[in-house]
Protein backbone atom coordinates (compact mmCIF):
# COMPACT_ATOMS: atom_id res chain seq x y z
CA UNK A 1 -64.74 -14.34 -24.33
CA UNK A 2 -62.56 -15.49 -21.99
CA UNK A 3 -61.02 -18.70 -24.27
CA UNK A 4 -60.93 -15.65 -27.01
CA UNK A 5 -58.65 -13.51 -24.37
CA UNK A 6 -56.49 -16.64 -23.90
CA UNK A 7 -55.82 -17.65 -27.03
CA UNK A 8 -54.96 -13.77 -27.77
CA UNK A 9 -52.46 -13.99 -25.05
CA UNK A 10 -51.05 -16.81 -26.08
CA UNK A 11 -50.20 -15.54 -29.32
CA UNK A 12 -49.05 -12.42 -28.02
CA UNK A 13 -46.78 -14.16 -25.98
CA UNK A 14 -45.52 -16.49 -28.96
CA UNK A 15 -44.90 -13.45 -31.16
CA UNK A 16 -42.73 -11.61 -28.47
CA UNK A 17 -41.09 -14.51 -26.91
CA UNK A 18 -40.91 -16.75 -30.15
CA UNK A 19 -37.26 -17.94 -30.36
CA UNK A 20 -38.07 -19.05 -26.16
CA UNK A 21 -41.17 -21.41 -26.88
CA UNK A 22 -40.22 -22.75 -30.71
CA UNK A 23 -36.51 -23.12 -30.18
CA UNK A 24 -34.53 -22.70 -33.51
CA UNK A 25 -32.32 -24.85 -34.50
CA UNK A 26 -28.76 -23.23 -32.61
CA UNK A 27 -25.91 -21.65 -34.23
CA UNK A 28 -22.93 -23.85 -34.35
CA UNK A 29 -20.16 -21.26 -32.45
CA UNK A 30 -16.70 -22.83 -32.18
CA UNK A 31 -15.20 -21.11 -29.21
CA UNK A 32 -10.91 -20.70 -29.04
CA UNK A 33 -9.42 -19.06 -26.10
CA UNK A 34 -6.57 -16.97 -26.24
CA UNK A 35 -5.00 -18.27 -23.37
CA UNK A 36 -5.05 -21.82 -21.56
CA UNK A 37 -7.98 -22.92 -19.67
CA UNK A 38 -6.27 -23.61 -16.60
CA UNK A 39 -6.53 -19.11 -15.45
CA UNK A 40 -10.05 -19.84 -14.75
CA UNK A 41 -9.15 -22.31 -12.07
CA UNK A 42 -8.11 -21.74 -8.35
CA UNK A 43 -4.69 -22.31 -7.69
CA UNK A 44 -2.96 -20.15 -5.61
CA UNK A 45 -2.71 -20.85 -2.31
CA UNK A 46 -3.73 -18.26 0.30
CA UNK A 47 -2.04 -15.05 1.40
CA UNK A 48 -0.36 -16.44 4.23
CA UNK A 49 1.40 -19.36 2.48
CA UNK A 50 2.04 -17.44 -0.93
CA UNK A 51 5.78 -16.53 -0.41
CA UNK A 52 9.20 -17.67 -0.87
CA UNK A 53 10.29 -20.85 1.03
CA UNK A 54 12.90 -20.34 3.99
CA UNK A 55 13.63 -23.79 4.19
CA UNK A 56 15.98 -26.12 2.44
CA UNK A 57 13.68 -26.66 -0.64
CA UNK A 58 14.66 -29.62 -3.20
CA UNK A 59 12.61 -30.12 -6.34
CA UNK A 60 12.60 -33.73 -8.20
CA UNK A 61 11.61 -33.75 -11.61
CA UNK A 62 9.74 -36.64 -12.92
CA UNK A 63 9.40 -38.13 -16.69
CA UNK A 64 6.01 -39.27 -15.91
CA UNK A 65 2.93 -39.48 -14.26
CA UNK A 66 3.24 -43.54 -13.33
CA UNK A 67 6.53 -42.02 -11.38
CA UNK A 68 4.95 -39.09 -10.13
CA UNK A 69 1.48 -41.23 -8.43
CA UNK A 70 4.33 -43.81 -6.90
CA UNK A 71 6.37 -40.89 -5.56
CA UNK A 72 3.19 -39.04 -3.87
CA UNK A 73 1.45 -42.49 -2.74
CA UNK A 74 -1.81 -41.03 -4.41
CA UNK A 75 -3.37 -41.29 -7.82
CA UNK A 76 -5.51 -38.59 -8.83
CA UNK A 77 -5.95 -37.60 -12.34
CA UNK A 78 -5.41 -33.93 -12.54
CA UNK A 79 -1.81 -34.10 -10.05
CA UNK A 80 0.67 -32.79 -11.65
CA UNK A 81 2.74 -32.21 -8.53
CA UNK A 82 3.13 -32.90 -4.63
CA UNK A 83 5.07 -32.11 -1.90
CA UNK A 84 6.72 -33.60 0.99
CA UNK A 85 7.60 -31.34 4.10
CA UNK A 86 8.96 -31.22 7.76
CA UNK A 87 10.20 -28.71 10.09
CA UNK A 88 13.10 -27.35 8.08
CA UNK A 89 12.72 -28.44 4.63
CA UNK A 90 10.43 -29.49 1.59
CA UNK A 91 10.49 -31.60 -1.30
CA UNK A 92 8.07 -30.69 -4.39
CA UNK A 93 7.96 -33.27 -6.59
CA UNK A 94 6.44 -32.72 -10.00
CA UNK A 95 6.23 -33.90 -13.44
CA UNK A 96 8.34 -32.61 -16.88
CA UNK A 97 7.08 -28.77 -18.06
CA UNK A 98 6.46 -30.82 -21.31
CA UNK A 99 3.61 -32.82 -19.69
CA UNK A 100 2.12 -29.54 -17.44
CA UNK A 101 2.16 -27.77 -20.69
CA UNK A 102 -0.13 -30.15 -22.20
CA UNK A 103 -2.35 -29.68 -19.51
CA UNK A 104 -2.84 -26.10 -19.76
CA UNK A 105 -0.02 -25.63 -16.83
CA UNK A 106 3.13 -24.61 -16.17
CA UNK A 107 6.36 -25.59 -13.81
CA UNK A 108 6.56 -22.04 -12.28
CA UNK A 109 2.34 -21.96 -11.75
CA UNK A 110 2.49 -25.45 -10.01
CA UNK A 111 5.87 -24.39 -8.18
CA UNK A 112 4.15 -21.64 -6.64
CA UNK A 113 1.16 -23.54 -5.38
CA UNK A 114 3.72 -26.32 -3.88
CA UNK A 115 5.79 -23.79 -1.53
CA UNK A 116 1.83 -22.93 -0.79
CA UNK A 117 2.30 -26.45 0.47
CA UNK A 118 5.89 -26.23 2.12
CA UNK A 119 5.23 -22.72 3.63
CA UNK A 120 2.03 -25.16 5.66
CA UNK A 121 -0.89 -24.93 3.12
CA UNK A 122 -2.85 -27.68 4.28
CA UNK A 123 -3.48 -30.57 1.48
CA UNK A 124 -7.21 -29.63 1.58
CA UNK A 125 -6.47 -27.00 0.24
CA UNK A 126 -8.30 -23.99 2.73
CA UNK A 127 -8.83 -20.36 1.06
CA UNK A 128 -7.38 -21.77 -2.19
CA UNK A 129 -7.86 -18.59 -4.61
CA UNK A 130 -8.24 -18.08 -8.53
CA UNK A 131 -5.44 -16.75 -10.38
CA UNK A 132 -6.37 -13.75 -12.24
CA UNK A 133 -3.45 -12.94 -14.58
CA UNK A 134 -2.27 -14.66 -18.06
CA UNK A 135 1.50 -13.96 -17.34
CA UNK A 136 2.44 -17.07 -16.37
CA UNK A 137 1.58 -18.64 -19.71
CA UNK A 138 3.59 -17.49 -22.78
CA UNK A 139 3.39 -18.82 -26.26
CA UNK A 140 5.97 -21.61 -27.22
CA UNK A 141 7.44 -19.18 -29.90
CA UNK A 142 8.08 -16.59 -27.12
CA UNK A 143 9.52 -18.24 -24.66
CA UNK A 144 12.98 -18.07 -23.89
CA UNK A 145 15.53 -21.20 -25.19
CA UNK A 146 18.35 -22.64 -25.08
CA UNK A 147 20.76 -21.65 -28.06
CA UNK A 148 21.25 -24.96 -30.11
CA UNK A 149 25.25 -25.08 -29.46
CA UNK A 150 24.80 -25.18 -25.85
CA UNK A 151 22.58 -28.18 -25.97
CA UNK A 152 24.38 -30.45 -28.28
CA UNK A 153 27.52 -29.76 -26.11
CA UNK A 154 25.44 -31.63 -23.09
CA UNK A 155 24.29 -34.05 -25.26
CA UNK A 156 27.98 -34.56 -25.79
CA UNK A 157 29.12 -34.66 -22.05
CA UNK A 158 26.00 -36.99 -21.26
CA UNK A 159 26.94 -38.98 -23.96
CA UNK A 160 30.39 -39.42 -22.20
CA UNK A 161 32.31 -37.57 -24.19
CA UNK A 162 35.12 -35.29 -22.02
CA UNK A 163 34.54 -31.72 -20.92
């Protein structure tokens, strides 16, 4: 009676929980996000460190990453950016908005954490918090631009040609 009671459980159990014990094959779901990955990440820095810089802030703006590791003495894969401080003024240093864009990032986002950085955010990054808004990422098609004209006139005075 007993083996009888267990084997009824059993199936019992089979019939309700079914898809649990005899996995079906899964449903192939292709997942796209409608914004950029990075929103799920912390970056902001805390609070007290999340304001405008009072110092004498300079920003260098590298090419590429080979630049950017010699200029920070560091080599991590996922820096996009660092920053050099003292007493009265900061440095960020940070790669092209081409190559933060194709990391899911952008120059203001990474801007903001830096002056975390200058304002004394500590490089271990303390009370580091998520970002919970998608306005800092706007589709290439909406983004403002410089008018063609404009930019083949620089071209022109890069080029040499007189102002």
């Amino acid at each position: 009676m007993k083996v009888l009671a267990g084997w009824l459980l059993l199936v019992v159990l089979c019939a309700l929980f079914g898809n649990l014990v005899f996995a079906q094959e899964p449903k192939r779901v292709t997942i796209v996000p409608t914004k950029p990955v990075p929103y799920s990440f912390m970056i902001l820095p805390p609070p007290e460190y999340d304001h405008e810089y009072e110092g004498d802030l300079a920003i260098k703006m590298l090419d590429t990453l080979g630049e950017l590791y010699v200029l920070c003495m560091t080599r991590n894969p996922y820096m996009l950016a660092c920053s050099l401080q003292n007493s009265r003024s900061c440095l960020v240093i940070m790669v092209n908005d081409e190559i933060m864009r194709k990391r899911g990032w952008t120059t203001g986002l990474l801007l903001r954490h830096e002056i975390g950085h200058c304002n004394g955010w500590s490089g271990d990054h303390p009370g580091q918090r998520y970002l919970l808004t998608s306005t800092h990422w706007v589709p290439e098609k909406d983004r403002v631009k410089l008018p063609l004209d404009r930019l083949e006139r620089a071209d022109k005075i890069r080029a040499g040609a007189p102002q």
